[in-house]
Protein backbone atom coordinates (compact mmCIF):
# COMPACT_ATOMS: atom_id res chain seq x y z
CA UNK A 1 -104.10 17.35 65.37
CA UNK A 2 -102.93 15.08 68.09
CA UNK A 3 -99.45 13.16 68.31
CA UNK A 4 -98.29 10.24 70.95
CA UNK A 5 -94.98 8.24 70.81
CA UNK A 6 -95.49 4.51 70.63
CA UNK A 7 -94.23 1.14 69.93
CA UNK A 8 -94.93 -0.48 66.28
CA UNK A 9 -96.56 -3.83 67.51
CA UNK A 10 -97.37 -7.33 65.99
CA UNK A 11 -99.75 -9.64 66.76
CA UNK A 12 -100.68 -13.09 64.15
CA UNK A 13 -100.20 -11.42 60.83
CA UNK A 14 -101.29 -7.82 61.50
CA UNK A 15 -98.42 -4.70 62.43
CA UNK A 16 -100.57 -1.91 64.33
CA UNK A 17 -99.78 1.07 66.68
CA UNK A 18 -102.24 1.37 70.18
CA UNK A 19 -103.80 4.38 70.41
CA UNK A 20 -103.76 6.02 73.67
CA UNK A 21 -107.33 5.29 75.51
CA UNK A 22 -107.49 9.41 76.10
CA UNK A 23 -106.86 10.29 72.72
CA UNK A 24 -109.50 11.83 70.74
CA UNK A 25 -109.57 9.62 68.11
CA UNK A 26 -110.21 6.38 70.78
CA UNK A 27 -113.21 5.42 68.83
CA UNK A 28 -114.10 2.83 66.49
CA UNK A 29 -113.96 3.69 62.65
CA UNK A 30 -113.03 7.07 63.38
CA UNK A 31 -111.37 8.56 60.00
CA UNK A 32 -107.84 9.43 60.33
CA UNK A 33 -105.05 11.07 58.45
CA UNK A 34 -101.97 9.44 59.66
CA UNK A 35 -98.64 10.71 59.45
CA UNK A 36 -95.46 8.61 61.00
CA UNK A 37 -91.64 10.02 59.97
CA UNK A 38 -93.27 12.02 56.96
CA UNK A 39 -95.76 9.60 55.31
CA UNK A 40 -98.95 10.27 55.87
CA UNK A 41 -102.04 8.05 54.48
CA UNK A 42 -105.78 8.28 55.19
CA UNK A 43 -107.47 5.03 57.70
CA UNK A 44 -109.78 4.41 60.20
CA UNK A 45 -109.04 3.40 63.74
CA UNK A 46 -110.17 -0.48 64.84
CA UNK A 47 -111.39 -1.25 68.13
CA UNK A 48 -111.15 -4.95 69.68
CA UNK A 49 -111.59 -5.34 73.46
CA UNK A 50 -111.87 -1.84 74.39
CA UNK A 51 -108.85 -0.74 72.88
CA UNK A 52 -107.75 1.08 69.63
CA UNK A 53 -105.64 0.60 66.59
CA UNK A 54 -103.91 1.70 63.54
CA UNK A 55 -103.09 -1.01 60.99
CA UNK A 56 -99.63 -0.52 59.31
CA UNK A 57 -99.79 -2.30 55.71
CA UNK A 58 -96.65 -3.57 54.27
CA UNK A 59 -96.34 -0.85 51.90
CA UNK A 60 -96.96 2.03 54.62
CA UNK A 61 -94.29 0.30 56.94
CA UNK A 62 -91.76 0.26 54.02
CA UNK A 63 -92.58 3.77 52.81
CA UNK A 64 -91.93 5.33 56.69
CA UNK A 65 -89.13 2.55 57.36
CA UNK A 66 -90.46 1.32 60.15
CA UNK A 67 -90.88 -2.12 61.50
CA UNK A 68 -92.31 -4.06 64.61
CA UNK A 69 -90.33 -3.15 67.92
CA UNK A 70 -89.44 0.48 66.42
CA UNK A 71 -90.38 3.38 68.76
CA UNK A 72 -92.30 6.15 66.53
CA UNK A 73 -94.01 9.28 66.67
CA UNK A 74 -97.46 9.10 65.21
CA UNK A 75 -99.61 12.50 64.27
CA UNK A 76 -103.72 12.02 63.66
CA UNK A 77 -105.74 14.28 62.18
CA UNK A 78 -109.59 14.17 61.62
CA UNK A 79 -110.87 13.74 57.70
């Protein structure tokens, strides 16, 4: 399991977390478990110009309480 603190960002219509380019999971489709302030959910990491992310559906954001701008801890783990 790996954990990084990051910023909940927004970008057109999509809310994501960045994954950190050293993380583990820095590669396209890997399959995730995902756990921010207690919720966890299963996903797969997107890549677009070299970098990673984690897309944060409306019903995942409510269910953790968090929204763009918030600072959060997230936890992967490999499925």
């Amino acid at each position: 399991m790996s954990s990084f603190e990051t910023i909940v960002q927004t970008e057109d219509e999509g809310v994501f977390v960045e994954l950190p380019p050293d993380s583990e999971f820095a590669s396209a489709r890997a399959p995730v478990t995902v756990t921010i302030n207690g919720v966890s959910w299963e996903s797969t990491v997107a890549a677009y110009s070299g970098r990673f992310y984690l897309p944060l559906r409306k019903g995942i954001r409510e269910m953790a309480r968090i929204a763009p701008g918030d600072t959060v801890t997230v936890e992967l783990s490999g499925r």
